[in-house]
Every structure is written in C-alpha cells, then in structure tokens.
Protein backbone atom coordinates (compact mmCIF):
# COMPACT_ATOMS: atom_id res chain seq x y z
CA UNK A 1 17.65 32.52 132.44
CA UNK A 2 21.25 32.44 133.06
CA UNK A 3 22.48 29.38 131.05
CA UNK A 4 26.31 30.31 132.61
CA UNK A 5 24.72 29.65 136.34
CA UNK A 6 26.85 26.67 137.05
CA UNK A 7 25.96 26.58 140.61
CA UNK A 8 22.32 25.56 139.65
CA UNK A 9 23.95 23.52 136.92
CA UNK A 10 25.68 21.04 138.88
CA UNK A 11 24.31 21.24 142.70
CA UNK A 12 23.33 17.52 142.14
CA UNK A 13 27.02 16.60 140.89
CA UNK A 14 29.96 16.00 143.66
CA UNK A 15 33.32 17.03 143.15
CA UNK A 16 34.40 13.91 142.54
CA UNK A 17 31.63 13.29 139.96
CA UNK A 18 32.71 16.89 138.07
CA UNK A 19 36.59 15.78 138.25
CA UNK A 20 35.99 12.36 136.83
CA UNK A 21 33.80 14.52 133.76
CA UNK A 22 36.40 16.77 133.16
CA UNK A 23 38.95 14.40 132.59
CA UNK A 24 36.65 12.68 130.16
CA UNK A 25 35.40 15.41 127.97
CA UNK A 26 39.02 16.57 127.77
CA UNK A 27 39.75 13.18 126.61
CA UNK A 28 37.23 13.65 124.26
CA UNK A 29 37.88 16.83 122.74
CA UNK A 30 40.74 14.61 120.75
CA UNK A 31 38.94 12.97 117.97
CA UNK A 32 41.41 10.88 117.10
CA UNK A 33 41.68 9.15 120.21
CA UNK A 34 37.93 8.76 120.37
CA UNK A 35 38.35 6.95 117.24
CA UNK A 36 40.64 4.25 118.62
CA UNK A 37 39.88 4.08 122.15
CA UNK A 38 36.06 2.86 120.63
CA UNK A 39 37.72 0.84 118.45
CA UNK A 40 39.77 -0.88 121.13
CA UNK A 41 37.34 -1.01 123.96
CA UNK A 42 35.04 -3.06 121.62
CA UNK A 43 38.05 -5.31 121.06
CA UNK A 44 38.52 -5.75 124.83
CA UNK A 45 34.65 -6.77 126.05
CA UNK A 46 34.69 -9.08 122.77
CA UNK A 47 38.00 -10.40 124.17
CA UNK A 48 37.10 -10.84 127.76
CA UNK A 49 39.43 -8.43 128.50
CA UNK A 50 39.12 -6.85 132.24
CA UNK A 51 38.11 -3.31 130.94
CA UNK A 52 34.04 -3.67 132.08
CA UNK A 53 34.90 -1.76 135.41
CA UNK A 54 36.84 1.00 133.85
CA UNK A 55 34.47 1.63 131.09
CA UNK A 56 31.06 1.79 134.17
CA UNK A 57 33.40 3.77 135.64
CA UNK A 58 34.06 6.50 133.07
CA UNK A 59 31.85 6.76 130.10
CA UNK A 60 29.13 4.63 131.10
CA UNK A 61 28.88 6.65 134.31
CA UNK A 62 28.49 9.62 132.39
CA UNK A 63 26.19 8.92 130.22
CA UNK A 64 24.08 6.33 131.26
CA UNK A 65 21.67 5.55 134.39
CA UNK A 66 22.58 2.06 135.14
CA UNK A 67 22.42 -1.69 133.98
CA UNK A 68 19.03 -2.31 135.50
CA UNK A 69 15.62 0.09 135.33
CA UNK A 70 15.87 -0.46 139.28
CA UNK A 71 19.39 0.93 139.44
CA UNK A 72 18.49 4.29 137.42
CA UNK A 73 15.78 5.00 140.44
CA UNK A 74 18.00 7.05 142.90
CA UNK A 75 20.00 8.81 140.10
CA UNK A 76 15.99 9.38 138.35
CA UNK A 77 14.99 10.77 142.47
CA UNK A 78 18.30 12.95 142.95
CA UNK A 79 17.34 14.35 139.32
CA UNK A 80 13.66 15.12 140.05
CA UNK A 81 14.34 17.04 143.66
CA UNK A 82 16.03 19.59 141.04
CA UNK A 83 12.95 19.88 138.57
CA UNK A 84 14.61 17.66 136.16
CA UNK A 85 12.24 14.31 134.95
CA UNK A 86 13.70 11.42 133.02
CA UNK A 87 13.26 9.34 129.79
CA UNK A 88 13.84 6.02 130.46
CA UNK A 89 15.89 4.12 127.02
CA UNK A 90 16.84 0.21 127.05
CA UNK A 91 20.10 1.43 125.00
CA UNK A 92 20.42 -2.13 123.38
CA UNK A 93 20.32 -2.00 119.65
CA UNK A 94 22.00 -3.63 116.87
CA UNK A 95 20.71 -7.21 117.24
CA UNK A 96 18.99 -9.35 114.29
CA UNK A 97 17.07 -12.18 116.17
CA UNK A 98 13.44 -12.21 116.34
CA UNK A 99 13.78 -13.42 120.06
CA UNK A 100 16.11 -10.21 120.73
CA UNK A 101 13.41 -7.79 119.02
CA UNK A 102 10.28 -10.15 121.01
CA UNK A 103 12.61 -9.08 124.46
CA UNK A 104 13.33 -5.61 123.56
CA UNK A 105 9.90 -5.35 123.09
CA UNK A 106 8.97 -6.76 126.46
CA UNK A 107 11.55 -4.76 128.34
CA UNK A 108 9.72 -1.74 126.78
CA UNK A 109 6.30 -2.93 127.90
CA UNK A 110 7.84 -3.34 130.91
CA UNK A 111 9.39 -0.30 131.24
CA UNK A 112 6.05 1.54 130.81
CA UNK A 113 4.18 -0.07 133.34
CA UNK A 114 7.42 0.74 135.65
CA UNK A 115 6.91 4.77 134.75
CA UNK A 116 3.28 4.47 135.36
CA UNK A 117 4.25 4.24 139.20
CA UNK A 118 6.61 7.09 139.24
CA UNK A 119 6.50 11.13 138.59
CA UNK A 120 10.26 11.03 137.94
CA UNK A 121 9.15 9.48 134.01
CA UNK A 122 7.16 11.63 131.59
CA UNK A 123 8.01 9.23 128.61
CA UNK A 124 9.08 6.10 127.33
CA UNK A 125 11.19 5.60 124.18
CA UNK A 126 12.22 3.10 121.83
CA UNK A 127 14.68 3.00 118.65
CA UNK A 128 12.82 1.56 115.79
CA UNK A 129 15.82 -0.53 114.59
CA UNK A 130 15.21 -2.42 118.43
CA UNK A 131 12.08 -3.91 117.41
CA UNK A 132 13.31 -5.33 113.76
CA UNK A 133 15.86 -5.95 111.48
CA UNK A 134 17.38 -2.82 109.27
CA UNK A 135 17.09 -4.79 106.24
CA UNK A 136 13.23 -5.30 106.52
CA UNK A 137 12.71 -2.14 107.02
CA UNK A 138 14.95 -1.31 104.05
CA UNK A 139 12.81 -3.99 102.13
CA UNK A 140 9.33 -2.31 103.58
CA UNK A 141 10.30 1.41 102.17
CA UNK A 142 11.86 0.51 98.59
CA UNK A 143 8.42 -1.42 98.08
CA UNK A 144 10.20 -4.75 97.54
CA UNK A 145 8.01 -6.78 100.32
CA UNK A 146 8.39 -10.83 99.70
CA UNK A 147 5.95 -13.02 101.12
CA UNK A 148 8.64 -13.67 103.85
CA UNK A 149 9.22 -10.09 104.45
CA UNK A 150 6.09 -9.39 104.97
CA UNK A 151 5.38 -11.74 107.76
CA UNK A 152 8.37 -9.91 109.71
CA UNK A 153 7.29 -6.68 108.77
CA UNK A 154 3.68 -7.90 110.63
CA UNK A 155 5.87 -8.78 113.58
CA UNK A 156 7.35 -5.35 113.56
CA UNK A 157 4.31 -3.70 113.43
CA UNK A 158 2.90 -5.34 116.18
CA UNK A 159 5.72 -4.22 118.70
CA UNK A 160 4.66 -0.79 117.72
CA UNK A 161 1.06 -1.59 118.85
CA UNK A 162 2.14 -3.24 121.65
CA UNK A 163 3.80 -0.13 123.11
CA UNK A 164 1.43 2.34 122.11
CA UNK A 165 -1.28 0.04 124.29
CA UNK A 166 1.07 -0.26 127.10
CA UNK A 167 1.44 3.62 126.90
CA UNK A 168 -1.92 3.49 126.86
CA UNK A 169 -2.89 1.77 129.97
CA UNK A 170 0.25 3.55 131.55
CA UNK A 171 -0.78 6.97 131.22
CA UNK A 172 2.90 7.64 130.08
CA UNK A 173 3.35 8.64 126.07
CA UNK A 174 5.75 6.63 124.26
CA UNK A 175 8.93 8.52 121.73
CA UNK A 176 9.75 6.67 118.58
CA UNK A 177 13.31 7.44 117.83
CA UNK A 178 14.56 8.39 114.42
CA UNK A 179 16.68 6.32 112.18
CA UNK A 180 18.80 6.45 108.75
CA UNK A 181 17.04 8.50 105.94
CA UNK A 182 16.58 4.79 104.23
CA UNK A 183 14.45 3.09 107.09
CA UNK A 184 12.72 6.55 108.56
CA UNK A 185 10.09 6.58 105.47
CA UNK A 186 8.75 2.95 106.80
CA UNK A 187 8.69 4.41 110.63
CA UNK A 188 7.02 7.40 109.44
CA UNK A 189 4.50 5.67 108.17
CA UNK A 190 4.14 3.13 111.38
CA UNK A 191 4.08 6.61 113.64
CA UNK A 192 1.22 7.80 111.74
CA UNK A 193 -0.49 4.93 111.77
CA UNK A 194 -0.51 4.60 115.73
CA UNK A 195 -1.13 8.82 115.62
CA UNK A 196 -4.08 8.10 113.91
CA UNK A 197 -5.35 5.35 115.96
CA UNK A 198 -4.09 6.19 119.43
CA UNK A 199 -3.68 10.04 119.80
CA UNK A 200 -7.39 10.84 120.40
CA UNK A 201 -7.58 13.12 123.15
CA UNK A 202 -4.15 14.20 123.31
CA UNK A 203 -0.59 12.74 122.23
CA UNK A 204 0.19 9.25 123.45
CA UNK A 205 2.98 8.40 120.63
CA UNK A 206 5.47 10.72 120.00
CA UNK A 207 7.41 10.16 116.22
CA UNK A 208 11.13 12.14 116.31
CA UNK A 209 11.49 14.22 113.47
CA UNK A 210 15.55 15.04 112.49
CA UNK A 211 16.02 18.54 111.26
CA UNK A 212 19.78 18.27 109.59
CA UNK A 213 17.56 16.49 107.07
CA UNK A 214 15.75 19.39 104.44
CA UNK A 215 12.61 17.09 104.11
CA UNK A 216 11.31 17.10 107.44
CA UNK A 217 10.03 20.78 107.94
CA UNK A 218 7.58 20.34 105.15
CA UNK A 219 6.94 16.85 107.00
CA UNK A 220 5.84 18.77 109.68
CA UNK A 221 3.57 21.13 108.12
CA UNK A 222 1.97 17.47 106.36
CA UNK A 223 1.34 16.24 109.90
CA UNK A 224 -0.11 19.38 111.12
CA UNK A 225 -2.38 19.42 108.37
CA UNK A 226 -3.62 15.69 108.55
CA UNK A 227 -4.04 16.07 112.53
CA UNK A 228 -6.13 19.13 111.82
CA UNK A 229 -8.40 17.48 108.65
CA UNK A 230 -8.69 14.21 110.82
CA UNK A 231 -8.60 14.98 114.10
CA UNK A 232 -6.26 13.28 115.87
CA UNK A 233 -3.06 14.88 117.76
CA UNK A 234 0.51 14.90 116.94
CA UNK A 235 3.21 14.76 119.54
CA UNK A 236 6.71 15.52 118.16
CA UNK A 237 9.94 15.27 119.48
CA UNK A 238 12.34 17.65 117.19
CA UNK A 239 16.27 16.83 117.37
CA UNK A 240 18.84 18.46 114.92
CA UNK A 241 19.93 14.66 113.88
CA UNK A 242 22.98 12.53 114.47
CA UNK A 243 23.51 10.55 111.05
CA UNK A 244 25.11 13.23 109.13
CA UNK A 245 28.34 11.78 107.94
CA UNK A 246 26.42 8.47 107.36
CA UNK A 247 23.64 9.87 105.40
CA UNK A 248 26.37 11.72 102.73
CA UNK A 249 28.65 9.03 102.30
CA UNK A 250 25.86 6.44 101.68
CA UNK A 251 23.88 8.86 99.32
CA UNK A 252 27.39 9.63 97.03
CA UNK A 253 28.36 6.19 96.70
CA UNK A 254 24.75 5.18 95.74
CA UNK A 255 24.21 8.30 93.19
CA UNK A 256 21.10 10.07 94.76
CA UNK A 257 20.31 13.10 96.04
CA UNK A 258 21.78 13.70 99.31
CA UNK A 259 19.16 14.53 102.14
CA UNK A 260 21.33 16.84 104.18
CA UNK A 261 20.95 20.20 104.68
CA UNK A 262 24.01 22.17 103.07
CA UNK A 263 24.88 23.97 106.29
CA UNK A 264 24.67 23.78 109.67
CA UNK A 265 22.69 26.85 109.21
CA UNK A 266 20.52 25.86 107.23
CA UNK A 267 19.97 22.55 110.18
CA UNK A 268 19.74 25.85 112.23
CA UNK A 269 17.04 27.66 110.72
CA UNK A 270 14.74 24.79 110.08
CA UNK A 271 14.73 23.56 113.92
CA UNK A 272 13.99 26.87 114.89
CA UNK A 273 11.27 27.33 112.28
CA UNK A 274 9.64 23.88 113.40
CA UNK A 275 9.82 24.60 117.27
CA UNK A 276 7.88 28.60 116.45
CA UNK A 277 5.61 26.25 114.03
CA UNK A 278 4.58 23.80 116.78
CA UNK A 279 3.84 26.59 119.24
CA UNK A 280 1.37 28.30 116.50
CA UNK A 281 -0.49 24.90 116.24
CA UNK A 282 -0.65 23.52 120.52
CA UNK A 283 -3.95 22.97 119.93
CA UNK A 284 -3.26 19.90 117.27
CA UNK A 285 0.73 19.21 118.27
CA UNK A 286 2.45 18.78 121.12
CA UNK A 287 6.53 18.95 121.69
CA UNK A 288 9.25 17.83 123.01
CA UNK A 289 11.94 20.39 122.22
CA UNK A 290 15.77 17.67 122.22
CA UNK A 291 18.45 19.88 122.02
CA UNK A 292 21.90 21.37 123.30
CA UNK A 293 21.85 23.79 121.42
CA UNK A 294 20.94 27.35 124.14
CA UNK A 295 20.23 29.72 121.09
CA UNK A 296 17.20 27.12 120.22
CA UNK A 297 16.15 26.73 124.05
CA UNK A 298 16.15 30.93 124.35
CA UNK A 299 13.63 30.70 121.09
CA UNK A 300 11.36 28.70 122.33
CA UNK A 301 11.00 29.96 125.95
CA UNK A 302 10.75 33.43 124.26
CA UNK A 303 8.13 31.80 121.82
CA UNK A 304 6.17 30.49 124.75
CA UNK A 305 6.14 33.91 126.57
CA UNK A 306 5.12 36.00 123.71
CA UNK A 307 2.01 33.69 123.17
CA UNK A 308 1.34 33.20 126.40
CA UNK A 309 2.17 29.69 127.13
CA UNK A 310 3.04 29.12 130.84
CA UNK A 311 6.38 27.40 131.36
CA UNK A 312 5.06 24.37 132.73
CA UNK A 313 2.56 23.42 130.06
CA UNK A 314 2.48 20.55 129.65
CA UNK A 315 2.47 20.55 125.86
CA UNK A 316 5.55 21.49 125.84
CA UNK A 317 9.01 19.89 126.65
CA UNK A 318 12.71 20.66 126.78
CA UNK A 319 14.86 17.29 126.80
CA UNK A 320 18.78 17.20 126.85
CA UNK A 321 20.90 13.72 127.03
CA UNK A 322 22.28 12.75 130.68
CA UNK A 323 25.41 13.61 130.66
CA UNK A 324 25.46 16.65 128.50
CA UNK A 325 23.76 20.23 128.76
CA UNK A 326 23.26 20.25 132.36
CA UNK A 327 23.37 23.72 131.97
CA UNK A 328 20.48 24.16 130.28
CA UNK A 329 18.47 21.49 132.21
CA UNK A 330 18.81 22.57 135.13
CA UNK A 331 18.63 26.26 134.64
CA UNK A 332 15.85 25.61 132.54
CA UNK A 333 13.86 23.59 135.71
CA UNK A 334 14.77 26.69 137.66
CA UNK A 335 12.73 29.06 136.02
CA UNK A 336 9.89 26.74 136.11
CA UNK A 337 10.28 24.99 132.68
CA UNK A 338 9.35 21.29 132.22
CA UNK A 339 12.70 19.28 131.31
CA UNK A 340 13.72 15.75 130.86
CA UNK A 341 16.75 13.74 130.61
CA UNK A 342 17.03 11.03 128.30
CA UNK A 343 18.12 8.18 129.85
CA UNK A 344 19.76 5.46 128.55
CA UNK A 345 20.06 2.13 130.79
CA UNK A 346 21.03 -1.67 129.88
CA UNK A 347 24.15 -3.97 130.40
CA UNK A 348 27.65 -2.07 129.29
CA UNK A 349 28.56 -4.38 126.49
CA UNK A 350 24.92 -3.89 125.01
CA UNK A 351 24.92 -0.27 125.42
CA UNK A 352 28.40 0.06 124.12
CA UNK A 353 27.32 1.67 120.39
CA UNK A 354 25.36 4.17 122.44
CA UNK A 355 28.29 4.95 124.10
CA UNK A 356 30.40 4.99 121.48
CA UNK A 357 27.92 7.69 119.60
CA UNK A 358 27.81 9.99 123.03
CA UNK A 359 32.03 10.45 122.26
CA UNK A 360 31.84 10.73 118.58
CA UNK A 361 28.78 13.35 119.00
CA UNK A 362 30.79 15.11 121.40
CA UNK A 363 34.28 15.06 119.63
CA UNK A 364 32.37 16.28 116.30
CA UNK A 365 30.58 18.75 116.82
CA UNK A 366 31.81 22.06 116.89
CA UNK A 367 32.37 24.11 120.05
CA UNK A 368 30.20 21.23 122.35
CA UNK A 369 32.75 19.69 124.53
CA UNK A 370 34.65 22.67 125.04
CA UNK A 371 31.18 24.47 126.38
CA UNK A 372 31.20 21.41 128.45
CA UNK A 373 34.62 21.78 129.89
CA UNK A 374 34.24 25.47 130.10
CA UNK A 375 31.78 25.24 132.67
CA UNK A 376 32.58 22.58 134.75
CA UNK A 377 36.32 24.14 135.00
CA UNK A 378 34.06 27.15 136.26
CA UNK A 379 32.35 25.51 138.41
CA UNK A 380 35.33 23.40 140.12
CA UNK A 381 36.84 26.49 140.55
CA UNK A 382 34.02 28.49 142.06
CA UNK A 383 33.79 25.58 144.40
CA UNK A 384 37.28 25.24 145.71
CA UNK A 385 36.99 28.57 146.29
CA UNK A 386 34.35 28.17 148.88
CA UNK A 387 36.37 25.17 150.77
C-alpha cells in the first residue's frame, strides 16, 4: 500500500472541499490560537452571537457528517462507492439530566435500527458519559454507592442493555467508547457484563480499550482469557487514547499513581503488541483497529498476511475519524481492507466539545497536522497540474 497515494486519498474531496481543509489545519497547526478561538466560539453560540454558519462551515464541515442521521446519508453513500463504511456517533455529551441521558439513549436505539437498513454502517457507538452522569459513575467505581446512587446507577445500566438489544435485533454491533481512567473501571465492568450476556456467537458489543494507559494490555490478555474459560466473544476496539494531559494533572494533584505510559513509545509498543495479540486469538476476539497512526496500520495488515487472514475478514477492522487520515482510509479500502469512518453527527452547539477535541488532538500531537497539510498541498498541486 502506498499511504502517500493522494489521488486515491482524496478522489471523493473537491477542490474546494481540500482548499477550505488546508486553510483549517494550517490554522490549526498554531496551538495557541486553537486555545482561544475554542474558547471564544463557545462564548459566541452561548451569546447568540451569528458565528453558527461559520463554524458548519469550517470545522464542523470537517469533521462531522451533519446535524441530522438523515443528512449524514449522501456524505455515508459518496464514502461507501470508495470502500470506506461509516460509524454513526450522536456527538452530544456533557449533559446531567436524566431526560437528556433517557434521549441520548433513544437517539441511539434509533440510530441502530437506522443502520440495520443500510451497508454504508458496520457499527453503532455511544460515549458512556451520554447515558449518565460522571459523578455516578465516579460514585459506582470508588465503591461509595448510596441508596440514591444506586437507583441511577440501575438507570445507567439499563441504557447499556437497551443498546446491546437494539444491536441485537439490528444485526449491527454496538462500540462503547472509553472514558477518564476514574469512570472506565465502572464501564469495564458494564462491557463485560453485556460480553458475557450478549456476545454468544460472535461480537455484538464492542468495549474501547485506550493504550496510552499501561493497564490495559494486561486488560486485554484478562479478557482473552475469560472469553476463552467462558465462552463468550470479545470485540475490541483499540485507540492510543485522548485524555493524556487530563489523566496526569488529575493523578498529581490527587497523590496517586499516574496511569500513563512514560513515553509515547511506550503508548507505541503496547498498541502494537495488543493489535499482533488480537490476531493470535480471532477465534475468541474480534477488532477494530482506531488509529492514525500508518506504522500501526502497516503492522497489522502485515500481521494479517503472515497468518493468513484475508483483508476483508470480517473480524477485523481499520477505523480512522472523518476528517483525518484519509490517507490511510482510503488507500487502505483500495487494497481490499475493511475501513470505517467514525462519524460524528448532532446539532453544532451540542457537538461543539467534540469539535473542540478534533483541534486540540490535532494541534497536540506531534507531526499530525503537518502530515495532514503535507498531503493535501500534494494533492492540490498534482491537481492543478492536470487543469
């Protein structure tokens, strides 16, 4: 695969679309002004300030498939005619009302009976902090579980079922997301739960598993061997993380042991360790490969050939964010590879924090938006040179 074919990269991109993306990773690349154009946009919707169109115009555009699940449905078509499926994400988080977790959870219902029509969705996802408030899950891990707290925590848990049944009678496996080291042990232990109960003949619920932290490789080897003892499958979608700064600067100011890895290589070597793991162990686990990274996507594709795993199994997944890595997704679909794009869709002043994440990820880590920029400079040039 030729990861620097940008003509395969972008043939579902106009000119326009790469112009208006190259003004906005370059934007980007200054972290600084990340910092206080979020900062200020947030001011502006809160305000009523008439910045809605520019923001649909730019970020949102970029990074999200529309306000509406029926608006994403051309952009999910134009993405499938290239090999490329899509993960469907109501991006609303941060709310604390019962009746916003209740709707979350019926928009995610929803949303699976919506992919069960389509070929364009392999999954459905949902972020754990969408069906119930941080605190109780806070509450649920340290132990500390009040009569009241309880009760929610039953509320919470019966979201989870919820979607696992609707994935259920969908055909179409659901993706926990990950959350905060502080929450993830109380997820964990929902994930396995519905494992256990639901993944039968082969994965229906995925759990996300965030390899910046050093816990979760030997995580991984815990759920192999419980699928293996029990007999129930594992689907797992691995991710290098995106909590980092977070997860330090809670764990020093609280005095306990921070659950980082100490390097990026470290992060590195564990992903790559877990991807080669899950491949030894198809028979039990199933994966969905998230990342941007092409050193990672080259190991696994090489760890499929060598033990003869076809590249469309379909135990076996490749997923990059919309708006990012097109590079690999699409050169990746080329050579016959299964490959999703998560997809994040919902009003812009909801989705705003997801938003907000997609510039910060991008202006922090090292070398990612100039690999963007790289290539779509190539690209716009090999095109203008054909007009």
């Amino acid at each position: 695969m030729d990861f620097n074919n940008t003509e395969v990269a972008f043939r579902y991109k106009s000119t326009a679309d790469l112009k208006r993306a190259q003004l906005l990773f370059a934007a980007i690349a200054n972290p600084s002004l990340v910092k206080m154009g979020s900062a200020w946009m947030q001011r502006f919707l809160k305000w009523r300030l008439p910045v809605r169109g520019l923001i649909k115009n730019t970020v949102f555009a970029q990074f999200c498939g529309g306000e509406t699940r029926v608006q994403c449905d051309a952009l999910m078509d134009k993405l499938h005619a290239y090999g490329v499926q899509s993960i469907l994400d109501y991006g609303v988080e941060g709310k604390e009302r019962e009746s916003d977790f209740n709707h979350a959870c019926e928009v995610a219902v929803e949303t699976c009976s919506f992919a069960k029509s389509r070929n364009t969705i392999p999954f459905t996802v949902f972020k754990p902090s969408a069906m119930g408030r941080i605190a109780c899950y806070e509450a649920v891990q340290r132990g500390d579980v009040s009569p009241e707290v309880q009760r929610e925590w039953e509320d919470v848990v019966k979201r989870y079922h919820l979607l696992a049944q609707a994935a259920v009678a969908a055909g179409v496996p659901v993706m926990i997301d990950a959350e905060e080291s502080w929450i993830q042990g109380a997820v964990d232990d929902i994930a396995l739960e519905l494992m256990r109960e639901y993944n039968v003949k082969k994965p229906v619920v995925y759990t996300t598993l965030q390899m910046y932290r050093h816990d979760r490789l030997p995580y991984l080897e815990e759920l192999v061997q419980m699928a293996e003892q029990e007999g129930f499958y594992v689907g797992v979608k691995l991710v290098r993380g995106a909590y980092m700064e977070k997860e330090r600067e809670r764990a020093a100011a609280r005095g306990y042991a921070d659950p980082i890895q100490p390097s990026k290589a470290a992060t590195d070597a564990d992903y790559d360790k877990a991807t080669q793991r899950v491949l030894e162990k198809l028979d039990r686990v199933w994966m969905c490969a998230g990342t941007h990274n092409e050193e990672s996507v080259r190991a696994v594709a090489n760890g499929m050939t060598q033990m003869g795993v076809a590249p469309d199994d379909e135990r076996v997944f490749f997923s990059q964010l919309f708006g990012m890595s097109d590079h690999l997704s699409f050169n990746l679909a080329e050579a016959g590879y299964r490959v999703v794009k998560y997809l994040p869709y919902g009003p812009v002043e909801d989705v705003m924090p997801y938003l907000i994440r997609r510039a910060e990820e991008n202006s922090s880590v090292e070398g990612q938006t100039g690999r963007e920029l790289q290539l779509i400079r190539k690209e716009l040039k090999r095109r203008s040179k054909q007009t």
